[in-house]
Each structure stands twice: as C-alpha cells, then as structure tokens.
C-alpha atoms as a PDB file:
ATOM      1  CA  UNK A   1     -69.302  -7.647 149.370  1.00  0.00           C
ATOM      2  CA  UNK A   2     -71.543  -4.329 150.224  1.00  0.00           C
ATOM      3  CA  UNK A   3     -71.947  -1.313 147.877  1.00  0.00           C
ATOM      4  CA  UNK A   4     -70.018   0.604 149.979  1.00  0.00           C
ATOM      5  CA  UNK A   5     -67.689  -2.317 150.929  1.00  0.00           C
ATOM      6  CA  UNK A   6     -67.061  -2.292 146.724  1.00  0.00           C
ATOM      7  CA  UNK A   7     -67.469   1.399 146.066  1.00  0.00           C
ATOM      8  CA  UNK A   8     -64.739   1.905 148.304  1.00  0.00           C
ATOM      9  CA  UNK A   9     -62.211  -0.526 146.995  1.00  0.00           C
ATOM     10  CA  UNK A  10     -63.012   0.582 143.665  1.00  0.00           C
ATOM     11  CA  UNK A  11     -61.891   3.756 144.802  1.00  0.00           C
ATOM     12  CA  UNK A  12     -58.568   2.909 146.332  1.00  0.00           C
ATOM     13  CA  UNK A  13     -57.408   0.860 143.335  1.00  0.00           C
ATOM     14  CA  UNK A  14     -58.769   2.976 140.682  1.00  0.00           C
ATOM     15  CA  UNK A  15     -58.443   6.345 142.411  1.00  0.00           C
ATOM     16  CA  UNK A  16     -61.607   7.654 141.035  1.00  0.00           C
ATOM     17  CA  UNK A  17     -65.432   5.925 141.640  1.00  0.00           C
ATOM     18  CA  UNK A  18     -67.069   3.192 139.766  1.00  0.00           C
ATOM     19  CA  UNK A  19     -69.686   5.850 138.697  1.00  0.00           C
ATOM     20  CA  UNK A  20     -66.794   8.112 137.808  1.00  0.00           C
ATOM     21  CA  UNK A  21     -65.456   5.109 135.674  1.00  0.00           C
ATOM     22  CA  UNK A  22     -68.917   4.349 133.609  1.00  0.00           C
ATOM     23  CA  UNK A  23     -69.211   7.597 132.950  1.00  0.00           C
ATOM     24  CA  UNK A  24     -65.674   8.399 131.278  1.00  0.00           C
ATOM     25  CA  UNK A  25     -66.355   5.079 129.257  1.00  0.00           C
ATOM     26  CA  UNK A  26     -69.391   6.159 127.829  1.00  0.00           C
ATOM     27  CA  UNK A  27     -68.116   9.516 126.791  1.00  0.00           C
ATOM     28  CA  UNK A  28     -65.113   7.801 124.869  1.00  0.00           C
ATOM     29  CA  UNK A  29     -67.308   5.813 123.308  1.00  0.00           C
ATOM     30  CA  UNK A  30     -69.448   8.853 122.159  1.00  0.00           C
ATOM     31  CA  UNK A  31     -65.683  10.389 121.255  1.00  0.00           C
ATOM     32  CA  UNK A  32     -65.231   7.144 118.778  1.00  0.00           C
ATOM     33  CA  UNK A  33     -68.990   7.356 117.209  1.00  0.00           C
ATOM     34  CA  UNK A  34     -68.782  10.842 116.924  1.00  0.00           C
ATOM     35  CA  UNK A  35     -65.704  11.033 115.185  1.00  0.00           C
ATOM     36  CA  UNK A  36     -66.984   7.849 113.302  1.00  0.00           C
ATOM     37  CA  UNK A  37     -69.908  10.740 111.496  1.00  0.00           C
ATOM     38  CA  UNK A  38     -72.566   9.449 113.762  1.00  0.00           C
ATOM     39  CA  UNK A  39     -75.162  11.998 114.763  1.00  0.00           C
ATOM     40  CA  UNK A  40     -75.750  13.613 118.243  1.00  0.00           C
ATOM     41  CA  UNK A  41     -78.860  12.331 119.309  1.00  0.00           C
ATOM     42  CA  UNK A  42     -77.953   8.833 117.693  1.00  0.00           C
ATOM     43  CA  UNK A  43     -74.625   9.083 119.474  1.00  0.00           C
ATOM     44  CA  UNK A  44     -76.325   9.599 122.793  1.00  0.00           C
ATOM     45  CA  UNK A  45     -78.349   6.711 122.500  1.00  0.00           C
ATOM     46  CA  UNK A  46     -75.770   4.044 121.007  1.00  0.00           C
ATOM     47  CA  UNK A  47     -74.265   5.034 124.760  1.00  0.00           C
ATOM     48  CA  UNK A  48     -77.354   4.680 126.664  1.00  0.00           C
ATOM     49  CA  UNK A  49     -78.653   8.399 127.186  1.00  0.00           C
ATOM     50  CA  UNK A  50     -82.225   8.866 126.787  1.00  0.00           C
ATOM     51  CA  UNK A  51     -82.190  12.857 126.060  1.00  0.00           C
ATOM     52  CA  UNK A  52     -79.130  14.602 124.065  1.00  0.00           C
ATOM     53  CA  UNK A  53     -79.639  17.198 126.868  1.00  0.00           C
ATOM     54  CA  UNK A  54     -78.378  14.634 129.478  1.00  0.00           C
ATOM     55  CA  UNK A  55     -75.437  13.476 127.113  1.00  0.00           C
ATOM     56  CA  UNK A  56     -74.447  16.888 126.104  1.00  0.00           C
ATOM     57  CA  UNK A  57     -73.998  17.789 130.001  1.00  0.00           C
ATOM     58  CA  UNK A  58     -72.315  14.477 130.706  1.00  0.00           C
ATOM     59  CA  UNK A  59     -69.987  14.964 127.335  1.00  0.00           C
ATOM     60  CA  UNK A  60     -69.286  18.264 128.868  1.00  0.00           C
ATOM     61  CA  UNK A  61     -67.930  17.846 132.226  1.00  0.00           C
ATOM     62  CA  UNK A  62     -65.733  15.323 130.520  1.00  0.00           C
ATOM     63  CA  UNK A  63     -64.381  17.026 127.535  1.00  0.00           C
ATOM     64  CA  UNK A  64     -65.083  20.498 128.349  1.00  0.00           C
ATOM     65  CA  UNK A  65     -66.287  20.743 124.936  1.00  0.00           C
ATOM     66  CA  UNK A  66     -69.881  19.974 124.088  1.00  0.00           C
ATOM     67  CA  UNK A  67     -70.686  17.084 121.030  1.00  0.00           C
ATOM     68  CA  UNK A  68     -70.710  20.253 118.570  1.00  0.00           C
ATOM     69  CA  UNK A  69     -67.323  21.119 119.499  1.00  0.00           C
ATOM     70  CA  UNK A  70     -65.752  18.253 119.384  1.00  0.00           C
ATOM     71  CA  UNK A  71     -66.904  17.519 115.869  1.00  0.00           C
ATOM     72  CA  UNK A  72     -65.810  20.622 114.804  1.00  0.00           C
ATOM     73  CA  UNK A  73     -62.273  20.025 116.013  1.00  0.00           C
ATOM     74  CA  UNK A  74     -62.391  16.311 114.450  1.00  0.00           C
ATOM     75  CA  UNK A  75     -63.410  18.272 110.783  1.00  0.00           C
ATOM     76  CA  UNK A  76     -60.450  20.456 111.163  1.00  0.00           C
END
C-alpha cells in the first residue's frame, strides 16, 4: 500500500490523519507525565520532542493551554 493509498484510509476510518493521530498521543502522554510531577523539558523529551519550544506549541494546539497551564489546573 502507498503513503497516500494509507494516509487516505487512515483518514476515512479514523476521520482525522495518521499525523493528526501521533500527535494527540504524544500530548496525552505529556498530559499523564505532567500530571505524574514530571518536569517540562523532561516531559518533552520522554515524548520525543527535542526543544520544549516545539512541545509547548504542539501541547498548545491540542490543549489550548500551554504545559504551565495545565499544571496549574492539575495543582488546583
């Protein structure tokens, strides 16, 4: 099967891309060693980023909440 043969079947069954997909996993996954007390940059790592810039962007347009935020929310 093709890339595009695959990307779109992803699609149709999952209704959102395979890229899509990855992404949302690794942000739960953050969401889980974050609210485990894990630090930002070591969170970002553990979920294969290789700057906290990147992650905090890609947390972001998930959550709408950056790390900080969220942490904040899991203290309260």
């Amino acid at each position: 099967m093709s890339r595009a043969n695959f990307a779109r079947y992803f699609t149709s069954i999952a209704g959102f891309s395979a890229t899509q997909f990855v992404l949302y996993y690794r942000v739960q996954l953050a969401q889980q060693f974050l609210a485990e007390g894990l630090t930002i940059a070591d969170c970002a790592e553990k979920v294969g980023y290789q700057s906290v810039a990147a992650f905090t962007r890609a947390f972001q347009r998930v959550t709408q909440k950056n790390p900080s935020q969220f942490m904040k929310l899991q203290l309260s």
